[in-house]
Every structure is written in C-alpha cells, then in structure tokens.
PDB file of N, CA and C in Angstrom:
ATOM      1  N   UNK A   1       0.844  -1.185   0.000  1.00  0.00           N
ATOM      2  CA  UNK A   1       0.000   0.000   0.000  1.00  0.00           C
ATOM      3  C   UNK A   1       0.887   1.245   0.000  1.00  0.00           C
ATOM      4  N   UNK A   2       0.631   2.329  -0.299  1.00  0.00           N
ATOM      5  CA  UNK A   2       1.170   3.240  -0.691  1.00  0.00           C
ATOM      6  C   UNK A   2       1.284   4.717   0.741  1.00  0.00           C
ATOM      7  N   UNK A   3       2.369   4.623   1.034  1.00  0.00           N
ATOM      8  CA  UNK A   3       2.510   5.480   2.141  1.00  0.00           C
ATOM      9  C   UNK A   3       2.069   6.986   2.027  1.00  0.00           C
ATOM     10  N   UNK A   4       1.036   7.562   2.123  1.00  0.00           N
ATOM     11  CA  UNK A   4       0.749   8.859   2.063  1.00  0.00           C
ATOM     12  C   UNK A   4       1.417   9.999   3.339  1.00  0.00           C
ATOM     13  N   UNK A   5       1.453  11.547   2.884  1.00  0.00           N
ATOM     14  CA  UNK A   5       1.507  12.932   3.974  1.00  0.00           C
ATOM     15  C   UNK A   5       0.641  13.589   3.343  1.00  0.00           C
ATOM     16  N   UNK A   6      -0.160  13.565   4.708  1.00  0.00           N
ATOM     17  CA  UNK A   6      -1.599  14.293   4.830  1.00  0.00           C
ATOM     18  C   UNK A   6      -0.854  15.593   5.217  1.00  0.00           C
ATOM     19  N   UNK A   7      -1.418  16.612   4.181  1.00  0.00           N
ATOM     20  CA  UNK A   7      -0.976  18.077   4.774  1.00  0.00           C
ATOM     21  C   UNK A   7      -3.021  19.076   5.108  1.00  0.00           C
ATOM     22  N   UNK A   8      -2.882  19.615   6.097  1.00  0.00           N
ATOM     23  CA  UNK A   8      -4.125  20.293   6.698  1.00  0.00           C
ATOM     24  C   UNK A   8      -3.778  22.146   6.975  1.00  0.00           C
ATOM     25  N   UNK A   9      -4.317  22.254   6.427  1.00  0.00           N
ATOM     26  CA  UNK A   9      -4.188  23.848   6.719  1.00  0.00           C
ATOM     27  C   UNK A   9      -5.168  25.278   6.804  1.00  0.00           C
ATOM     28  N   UNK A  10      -6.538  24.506   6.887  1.00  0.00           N
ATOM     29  CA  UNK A  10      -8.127  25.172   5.706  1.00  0.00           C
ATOM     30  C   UNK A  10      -8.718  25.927   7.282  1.00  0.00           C
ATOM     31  N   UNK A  11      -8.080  25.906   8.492  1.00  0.00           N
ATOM     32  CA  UNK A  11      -8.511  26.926   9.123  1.00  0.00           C
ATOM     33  C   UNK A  11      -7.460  27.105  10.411  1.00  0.00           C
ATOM     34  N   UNK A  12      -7.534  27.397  11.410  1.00  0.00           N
ATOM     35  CA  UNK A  12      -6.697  27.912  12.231  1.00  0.00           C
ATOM     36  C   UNK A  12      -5.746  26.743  13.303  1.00  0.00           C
ATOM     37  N   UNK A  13      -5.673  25.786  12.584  1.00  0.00           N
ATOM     38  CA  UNK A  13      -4.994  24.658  12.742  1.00  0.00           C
ATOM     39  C   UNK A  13      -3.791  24.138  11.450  1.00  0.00           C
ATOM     40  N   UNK A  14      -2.736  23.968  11.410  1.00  0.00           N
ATOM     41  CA  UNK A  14      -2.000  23.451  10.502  1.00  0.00           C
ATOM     42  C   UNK A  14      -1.410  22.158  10.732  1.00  0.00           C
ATOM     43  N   UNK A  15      -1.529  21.033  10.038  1.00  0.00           N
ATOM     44  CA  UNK A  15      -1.131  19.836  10.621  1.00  0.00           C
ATOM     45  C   UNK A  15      -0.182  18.841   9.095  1.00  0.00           C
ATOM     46  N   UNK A  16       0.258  17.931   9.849  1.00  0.00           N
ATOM     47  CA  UNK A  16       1.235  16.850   8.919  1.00  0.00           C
ATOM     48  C   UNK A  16       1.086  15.311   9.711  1.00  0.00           C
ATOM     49  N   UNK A  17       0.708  14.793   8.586  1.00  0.00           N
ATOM     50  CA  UNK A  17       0.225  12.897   9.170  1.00  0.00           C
ATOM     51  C   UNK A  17       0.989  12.452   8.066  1.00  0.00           C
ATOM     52  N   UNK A  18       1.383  11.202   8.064  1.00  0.00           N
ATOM     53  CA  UNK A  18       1.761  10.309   7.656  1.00  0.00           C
ATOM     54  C   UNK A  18       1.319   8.838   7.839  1.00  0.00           C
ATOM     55  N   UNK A  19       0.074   8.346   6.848  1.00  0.00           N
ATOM     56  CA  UNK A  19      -0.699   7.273   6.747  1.00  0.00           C
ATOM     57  C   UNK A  19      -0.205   6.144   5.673  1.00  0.00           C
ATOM     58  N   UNK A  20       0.348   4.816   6.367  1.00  0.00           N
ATOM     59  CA  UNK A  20       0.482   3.893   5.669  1.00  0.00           C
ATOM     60  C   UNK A  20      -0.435   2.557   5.742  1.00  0.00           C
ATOM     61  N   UNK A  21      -1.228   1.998   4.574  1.00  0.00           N
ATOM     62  CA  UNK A  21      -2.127   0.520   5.222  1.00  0.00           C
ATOM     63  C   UNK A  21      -3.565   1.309   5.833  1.00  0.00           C
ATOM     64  N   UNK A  22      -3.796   2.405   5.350  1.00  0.00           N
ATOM     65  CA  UNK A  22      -4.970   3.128   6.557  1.00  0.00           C
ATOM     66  C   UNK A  22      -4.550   3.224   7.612  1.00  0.00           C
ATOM     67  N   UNK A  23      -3.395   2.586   8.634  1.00  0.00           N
ATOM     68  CA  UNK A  23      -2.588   3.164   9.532  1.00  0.00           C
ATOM     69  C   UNK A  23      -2.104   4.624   9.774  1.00  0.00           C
ATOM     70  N   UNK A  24      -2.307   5.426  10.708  1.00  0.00           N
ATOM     71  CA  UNK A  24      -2.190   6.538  11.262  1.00  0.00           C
ATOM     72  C   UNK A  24      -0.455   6.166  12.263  1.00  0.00           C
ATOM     73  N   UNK A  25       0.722   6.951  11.166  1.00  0.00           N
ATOM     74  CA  UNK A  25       2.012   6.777  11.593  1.00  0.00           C
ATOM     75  C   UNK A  25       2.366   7.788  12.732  1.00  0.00           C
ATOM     76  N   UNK A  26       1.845   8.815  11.840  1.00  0.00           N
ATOM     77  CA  UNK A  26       1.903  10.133  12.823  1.00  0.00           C
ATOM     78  C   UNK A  26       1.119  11.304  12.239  1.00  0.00           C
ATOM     79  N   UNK A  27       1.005  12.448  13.327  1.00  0.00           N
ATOM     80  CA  UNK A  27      -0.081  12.914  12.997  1.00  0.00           C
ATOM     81  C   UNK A  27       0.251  14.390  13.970  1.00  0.00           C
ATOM     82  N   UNK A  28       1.264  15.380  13.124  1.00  0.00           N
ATOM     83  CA  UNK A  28       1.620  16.481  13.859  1.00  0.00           C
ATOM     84  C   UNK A  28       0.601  17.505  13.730  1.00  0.00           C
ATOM     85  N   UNK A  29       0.488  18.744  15.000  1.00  0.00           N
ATOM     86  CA  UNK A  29      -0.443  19.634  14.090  1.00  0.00           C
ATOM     87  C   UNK A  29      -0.083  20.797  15.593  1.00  0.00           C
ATOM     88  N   UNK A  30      -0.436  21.773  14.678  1.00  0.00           N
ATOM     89  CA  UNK A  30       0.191  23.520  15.094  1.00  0.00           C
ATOM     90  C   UNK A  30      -1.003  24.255  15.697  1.00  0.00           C
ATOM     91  N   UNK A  31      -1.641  25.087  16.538  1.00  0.00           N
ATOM     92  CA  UNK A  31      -2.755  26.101  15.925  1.00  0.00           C
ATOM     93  C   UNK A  31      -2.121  27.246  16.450  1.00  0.00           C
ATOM     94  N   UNK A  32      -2.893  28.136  15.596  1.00  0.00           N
ATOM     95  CA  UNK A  32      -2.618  29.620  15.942  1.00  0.00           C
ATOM     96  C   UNK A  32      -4.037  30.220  16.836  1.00  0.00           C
ATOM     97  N   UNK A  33      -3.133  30.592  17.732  1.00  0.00           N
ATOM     98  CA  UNK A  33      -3.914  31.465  18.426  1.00  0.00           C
ATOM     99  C   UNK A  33      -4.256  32.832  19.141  1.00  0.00           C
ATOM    100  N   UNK A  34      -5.544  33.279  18.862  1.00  0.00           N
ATOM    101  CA  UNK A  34      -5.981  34.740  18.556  1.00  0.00           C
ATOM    102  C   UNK A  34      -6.150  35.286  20.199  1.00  0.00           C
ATOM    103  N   UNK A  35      -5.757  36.482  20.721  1.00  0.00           N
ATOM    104  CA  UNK A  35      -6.747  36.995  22.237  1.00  0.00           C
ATOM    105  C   UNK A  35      -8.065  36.538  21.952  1.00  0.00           C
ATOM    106  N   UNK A  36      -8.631  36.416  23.533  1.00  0.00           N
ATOM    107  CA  UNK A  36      -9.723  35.666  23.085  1.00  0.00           C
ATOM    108  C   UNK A  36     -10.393  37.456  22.744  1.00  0.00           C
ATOM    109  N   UNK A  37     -11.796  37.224  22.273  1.00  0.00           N
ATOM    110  CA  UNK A  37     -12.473  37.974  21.821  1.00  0.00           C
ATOM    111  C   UNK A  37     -12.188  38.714  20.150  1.00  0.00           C
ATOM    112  N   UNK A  38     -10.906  37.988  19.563  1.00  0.00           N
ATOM    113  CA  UNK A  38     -10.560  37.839  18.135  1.00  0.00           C
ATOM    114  C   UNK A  38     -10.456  37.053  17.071  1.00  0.00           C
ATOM    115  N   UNK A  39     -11.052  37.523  16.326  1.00  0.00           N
ATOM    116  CA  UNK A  39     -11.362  36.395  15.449  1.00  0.00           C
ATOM    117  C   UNK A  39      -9.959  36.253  14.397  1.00  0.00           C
ATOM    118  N   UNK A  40      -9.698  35.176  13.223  1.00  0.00           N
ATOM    119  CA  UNK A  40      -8.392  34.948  12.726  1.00  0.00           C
ATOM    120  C   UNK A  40      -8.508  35.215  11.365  1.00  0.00           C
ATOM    121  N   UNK A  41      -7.866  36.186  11.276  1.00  0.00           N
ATOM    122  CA  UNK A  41      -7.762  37.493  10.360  1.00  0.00           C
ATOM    123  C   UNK A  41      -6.339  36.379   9.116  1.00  0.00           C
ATOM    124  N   UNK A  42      -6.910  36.433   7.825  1.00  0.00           N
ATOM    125  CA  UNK A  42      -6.217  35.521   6.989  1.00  0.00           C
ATOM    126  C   UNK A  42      -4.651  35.717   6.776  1.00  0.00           C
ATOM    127  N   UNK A  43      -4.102  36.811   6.984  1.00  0.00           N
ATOM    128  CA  UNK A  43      -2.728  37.214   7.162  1.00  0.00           C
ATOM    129  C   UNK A  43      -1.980  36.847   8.136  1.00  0.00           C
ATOM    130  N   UNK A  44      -1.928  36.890   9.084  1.00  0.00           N
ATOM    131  CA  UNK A  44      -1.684  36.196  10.445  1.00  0.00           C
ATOM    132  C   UNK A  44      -1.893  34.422  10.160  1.00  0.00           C
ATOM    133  N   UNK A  45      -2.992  34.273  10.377  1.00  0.00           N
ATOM    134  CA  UNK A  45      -3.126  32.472   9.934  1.00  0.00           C
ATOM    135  C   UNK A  45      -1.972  31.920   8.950  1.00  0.00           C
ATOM    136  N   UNK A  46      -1.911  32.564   8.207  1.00  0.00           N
ATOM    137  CA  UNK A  46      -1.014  32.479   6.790  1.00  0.00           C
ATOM    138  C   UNK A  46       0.022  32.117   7.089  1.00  0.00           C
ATOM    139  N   UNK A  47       0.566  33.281   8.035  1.00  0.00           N
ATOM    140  CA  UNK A  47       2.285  33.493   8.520  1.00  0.00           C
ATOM    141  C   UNK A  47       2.303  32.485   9.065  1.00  0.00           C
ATOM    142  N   UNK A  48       1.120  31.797  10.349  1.00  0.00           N
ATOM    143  CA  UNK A  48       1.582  30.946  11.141  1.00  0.00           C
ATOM    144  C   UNK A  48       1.620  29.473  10.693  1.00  0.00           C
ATOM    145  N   UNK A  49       0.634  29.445   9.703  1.00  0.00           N
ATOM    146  CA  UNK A  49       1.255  28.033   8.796  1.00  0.00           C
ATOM    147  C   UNK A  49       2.286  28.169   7.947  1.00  0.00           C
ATOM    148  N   UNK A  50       2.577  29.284   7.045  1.00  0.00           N
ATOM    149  CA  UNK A  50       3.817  28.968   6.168  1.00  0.00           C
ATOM    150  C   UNK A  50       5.401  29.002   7.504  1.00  0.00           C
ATOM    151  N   UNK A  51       5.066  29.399   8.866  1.00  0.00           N
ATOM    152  CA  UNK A  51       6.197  29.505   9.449  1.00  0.00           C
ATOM    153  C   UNK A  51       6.277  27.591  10.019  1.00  0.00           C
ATOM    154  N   UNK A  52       5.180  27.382  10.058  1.00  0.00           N
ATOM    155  CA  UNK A  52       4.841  25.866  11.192  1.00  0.00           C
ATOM    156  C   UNK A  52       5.407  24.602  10.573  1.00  0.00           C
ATOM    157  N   UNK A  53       4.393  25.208   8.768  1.00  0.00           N
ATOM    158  CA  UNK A  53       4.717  23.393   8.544  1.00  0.00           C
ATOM    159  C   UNK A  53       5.342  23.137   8.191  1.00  0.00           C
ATOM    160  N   UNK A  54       7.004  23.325   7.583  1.00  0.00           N
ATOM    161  CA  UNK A  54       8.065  22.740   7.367  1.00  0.00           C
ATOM    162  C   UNK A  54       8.415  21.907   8.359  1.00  0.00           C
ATOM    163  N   UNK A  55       8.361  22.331   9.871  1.00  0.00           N
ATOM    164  CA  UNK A  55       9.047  22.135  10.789  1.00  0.00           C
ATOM    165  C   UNK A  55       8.020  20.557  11.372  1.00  0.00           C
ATOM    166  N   UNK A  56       6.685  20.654  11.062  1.00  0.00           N
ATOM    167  CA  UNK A  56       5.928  19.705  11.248  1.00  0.00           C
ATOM    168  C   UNK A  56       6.008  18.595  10.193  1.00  0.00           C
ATOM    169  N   UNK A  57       6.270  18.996   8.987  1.00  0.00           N
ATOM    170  CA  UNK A  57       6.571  17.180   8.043  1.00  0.00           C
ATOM    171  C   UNK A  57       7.543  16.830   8.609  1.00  0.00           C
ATOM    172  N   UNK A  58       8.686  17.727   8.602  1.00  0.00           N
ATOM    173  CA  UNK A  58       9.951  17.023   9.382  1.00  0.00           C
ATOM    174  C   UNK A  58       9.176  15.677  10.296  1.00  0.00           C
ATOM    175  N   UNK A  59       8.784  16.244  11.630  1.00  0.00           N
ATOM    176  CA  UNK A  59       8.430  15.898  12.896  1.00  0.00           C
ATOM    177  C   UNK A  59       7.576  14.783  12.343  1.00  0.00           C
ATOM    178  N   UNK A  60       6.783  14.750  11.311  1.00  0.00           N
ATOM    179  CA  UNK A  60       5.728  13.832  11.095  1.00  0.00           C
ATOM    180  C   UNK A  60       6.149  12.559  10.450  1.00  0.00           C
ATOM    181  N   UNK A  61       7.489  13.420   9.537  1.00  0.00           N
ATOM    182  CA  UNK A  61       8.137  12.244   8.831  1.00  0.00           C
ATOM    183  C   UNK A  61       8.983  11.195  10.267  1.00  0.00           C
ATOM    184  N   UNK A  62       9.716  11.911  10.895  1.00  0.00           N
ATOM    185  CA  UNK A  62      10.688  11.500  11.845  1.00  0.00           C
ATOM    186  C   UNK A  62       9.553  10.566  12.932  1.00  0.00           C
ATOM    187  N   UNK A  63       8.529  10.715  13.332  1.00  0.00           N
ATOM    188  CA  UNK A  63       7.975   9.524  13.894  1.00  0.00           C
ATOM    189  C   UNK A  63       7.538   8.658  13.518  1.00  0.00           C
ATOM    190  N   UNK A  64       6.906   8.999  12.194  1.00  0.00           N
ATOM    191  CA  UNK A  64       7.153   7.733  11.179  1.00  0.00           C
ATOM    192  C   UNK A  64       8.543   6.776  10.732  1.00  0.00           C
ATOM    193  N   UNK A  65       9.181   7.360  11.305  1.00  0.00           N
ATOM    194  CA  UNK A  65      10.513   6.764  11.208  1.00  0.00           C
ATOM    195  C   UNK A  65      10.732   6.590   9.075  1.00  0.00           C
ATOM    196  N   UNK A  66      10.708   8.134   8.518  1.00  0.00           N
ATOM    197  CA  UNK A  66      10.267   7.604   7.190  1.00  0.00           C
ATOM    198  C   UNK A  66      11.363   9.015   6.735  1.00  0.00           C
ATOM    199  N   UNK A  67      11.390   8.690   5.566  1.00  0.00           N
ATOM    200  CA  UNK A  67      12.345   9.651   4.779  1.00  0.00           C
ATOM    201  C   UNK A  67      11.628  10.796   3.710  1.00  0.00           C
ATOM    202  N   UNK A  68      11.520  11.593   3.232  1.00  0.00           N
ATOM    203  CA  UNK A  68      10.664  12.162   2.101  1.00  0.00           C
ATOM    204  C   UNK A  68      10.934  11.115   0.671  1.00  0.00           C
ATOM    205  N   UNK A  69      11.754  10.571   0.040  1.00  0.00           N
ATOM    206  CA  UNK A  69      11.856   9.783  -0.446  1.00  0.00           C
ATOM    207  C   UNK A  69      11.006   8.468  -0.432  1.00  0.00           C
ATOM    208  N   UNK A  70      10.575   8.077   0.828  1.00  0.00           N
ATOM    209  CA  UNK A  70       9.436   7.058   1.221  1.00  0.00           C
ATOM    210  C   UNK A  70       7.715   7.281   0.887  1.00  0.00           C
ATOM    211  N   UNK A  71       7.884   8.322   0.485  1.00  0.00           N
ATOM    212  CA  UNK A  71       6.331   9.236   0.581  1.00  0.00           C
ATOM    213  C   UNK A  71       5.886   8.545  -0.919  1.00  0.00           C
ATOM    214  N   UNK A  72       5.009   8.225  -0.760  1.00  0.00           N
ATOM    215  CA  UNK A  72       4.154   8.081  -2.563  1.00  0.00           C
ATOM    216  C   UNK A  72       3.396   8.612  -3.148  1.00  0.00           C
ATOM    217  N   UNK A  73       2.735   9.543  -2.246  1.00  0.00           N
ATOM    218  CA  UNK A  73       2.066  10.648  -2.694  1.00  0.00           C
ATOM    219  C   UNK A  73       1.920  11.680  -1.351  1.00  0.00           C
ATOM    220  N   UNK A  74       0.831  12.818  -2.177  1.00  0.00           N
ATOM    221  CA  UNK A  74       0.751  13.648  -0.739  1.00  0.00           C
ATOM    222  C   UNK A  74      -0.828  14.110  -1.008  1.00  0.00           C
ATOM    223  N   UNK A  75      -1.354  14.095   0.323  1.00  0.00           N
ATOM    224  CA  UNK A  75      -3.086  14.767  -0.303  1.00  0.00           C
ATOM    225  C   UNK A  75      -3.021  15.998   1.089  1.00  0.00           C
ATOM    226  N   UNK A  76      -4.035  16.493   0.300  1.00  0.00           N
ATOM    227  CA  UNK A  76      -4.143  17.688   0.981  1.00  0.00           C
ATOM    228  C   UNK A  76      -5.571  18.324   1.102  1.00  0.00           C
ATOM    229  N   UNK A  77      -5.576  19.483   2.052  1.00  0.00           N
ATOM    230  CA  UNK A  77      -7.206  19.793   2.161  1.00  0.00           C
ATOM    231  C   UNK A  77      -7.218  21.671   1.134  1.00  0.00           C
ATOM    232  N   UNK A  78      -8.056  21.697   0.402  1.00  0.00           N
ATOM    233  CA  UNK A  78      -7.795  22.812  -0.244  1.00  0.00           C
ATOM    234  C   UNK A  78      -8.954  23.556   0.413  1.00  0.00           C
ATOM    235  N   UNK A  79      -9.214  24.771   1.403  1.00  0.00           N
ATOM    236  CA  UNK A  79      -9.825  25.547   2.183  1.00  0.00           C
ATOM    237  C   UNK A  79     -10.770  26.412   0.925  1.00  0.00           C
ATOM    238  N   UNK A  80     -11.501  26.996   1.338  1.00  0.00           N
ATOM    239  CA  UNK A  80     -12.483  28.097   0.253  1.00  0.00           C
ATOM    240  C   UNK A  80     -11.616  29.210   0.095  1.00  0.00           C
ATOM    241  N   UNK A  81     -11.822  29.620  -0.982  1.00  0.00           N
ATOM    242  CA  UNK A  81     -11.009  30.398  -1.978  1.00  0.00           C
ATOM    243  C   UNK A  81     -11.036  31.850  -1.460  1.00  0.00           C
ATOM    244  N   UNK A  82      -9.826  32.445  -0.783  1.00  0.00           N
ATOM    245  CA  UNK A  82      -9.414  33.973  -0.164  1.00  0.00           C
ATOM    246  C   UNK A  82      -9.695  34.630  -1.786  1.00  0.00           C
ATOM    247  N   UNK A  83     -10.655  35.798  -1.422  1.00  0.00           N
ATOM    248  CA  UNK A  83     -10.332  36.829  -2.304  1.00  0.00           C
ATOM    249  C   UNK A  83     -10.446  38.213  -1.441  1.00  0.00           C
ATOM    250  N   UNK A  84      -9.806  39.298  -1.953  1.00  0.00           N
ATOM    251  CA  UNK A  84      -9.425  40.541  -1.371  1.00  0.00           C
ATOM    252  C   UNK A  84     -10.811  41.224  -0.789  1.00  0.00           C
ATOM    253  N   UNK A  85     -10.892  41.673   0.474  1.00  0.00           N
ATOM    254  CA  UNK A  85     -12.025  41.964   0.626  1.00  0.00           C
ATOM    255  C   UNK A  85     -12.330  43.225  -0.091  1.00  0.00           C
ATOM    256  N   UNK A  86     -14.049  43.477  -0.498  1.00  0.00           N
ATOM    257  CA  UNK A  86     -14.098  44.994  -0.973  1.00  0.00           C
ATOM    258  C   UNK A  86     -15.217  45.974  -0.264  1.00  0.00           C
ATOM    259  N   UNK A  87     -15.564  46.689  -0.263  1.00  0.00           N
ATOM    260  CA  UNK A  87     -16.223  47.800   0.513  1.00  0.00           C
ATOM    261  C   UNK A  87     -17.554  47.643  -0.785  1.00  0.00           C
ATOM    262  N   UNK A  88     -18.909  47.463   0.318  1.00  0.00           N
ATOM    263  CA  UNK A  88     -19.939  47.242  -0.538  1.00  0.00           C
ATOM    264  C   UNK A  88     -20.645  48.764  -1.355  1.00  0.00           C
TER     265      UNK A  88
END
C-alpha cells in the first residue's frame, strides 16, 4: 500500500500525518492562536502556517521513522477560496 503525507491547513490549525495501510504513523499539528475575543484574520493564519509546517513534516516524517523519499504521494485539504475583501 502506498505510504501517504496528509498536509491540513483550511482553518486555524495546521497539521502533517503520515498514513500507511490506513494506519495513522503520525499525525503532527500547530494552531494559531488569537486573544480571546478575536477572530483569525487571513494574514496572520497564513504566517503561522507557512512559518509551522516545514518544521511539522519534518516531525511527522521523523515519527514515522520515514524519509521524504518514502512518501508516494501527498493529499491535501484545499480551504475556500481567499479573495481581497471589498467595501460594498
């Protein structure tokens, strides 16, 4: 069976799994978090996943005890589509 990295990123959580056999190898994950009484403004979220998940496949690969080379594919969650806000 084909060893997959699950990459997650579609709201204020960023995460990295590594599933082989339907087996759950590992299963890292980040969130960002707002003062309470704020909501998560798409710029900020952004920073804190493009800063997180490198550092989380690493981590996801490494308890998998697996190499990027080992990977056979990768799936991912694609979130609803950011467009620029405009003034009605």
């Amino acid at each position: 069976m084909p060893t997959v990295l699950g990459l997650e990123g579609s709201a204020n959580k960023v995460g990295a799994g590594v599933v082989r056999d339907g087996r759950v190898l590992s299963n890292r994950r980040a969130t960002y978090v707002t003062p309470p009484g704020h909501g998560f403004a798409p710029g900020p979220v952004s920073r804190h996943h493009r800063e997180k998940l490198l550092g989380l496949v690493e981590a996801a690969l490494g308890d998998a005890g697996l190499r990027p080379a080992d990977i056979d594919g990768i799936a991912f969650t694609k979130g609803a589509e950011r467009r620029p806000h405009s003034d009605p």
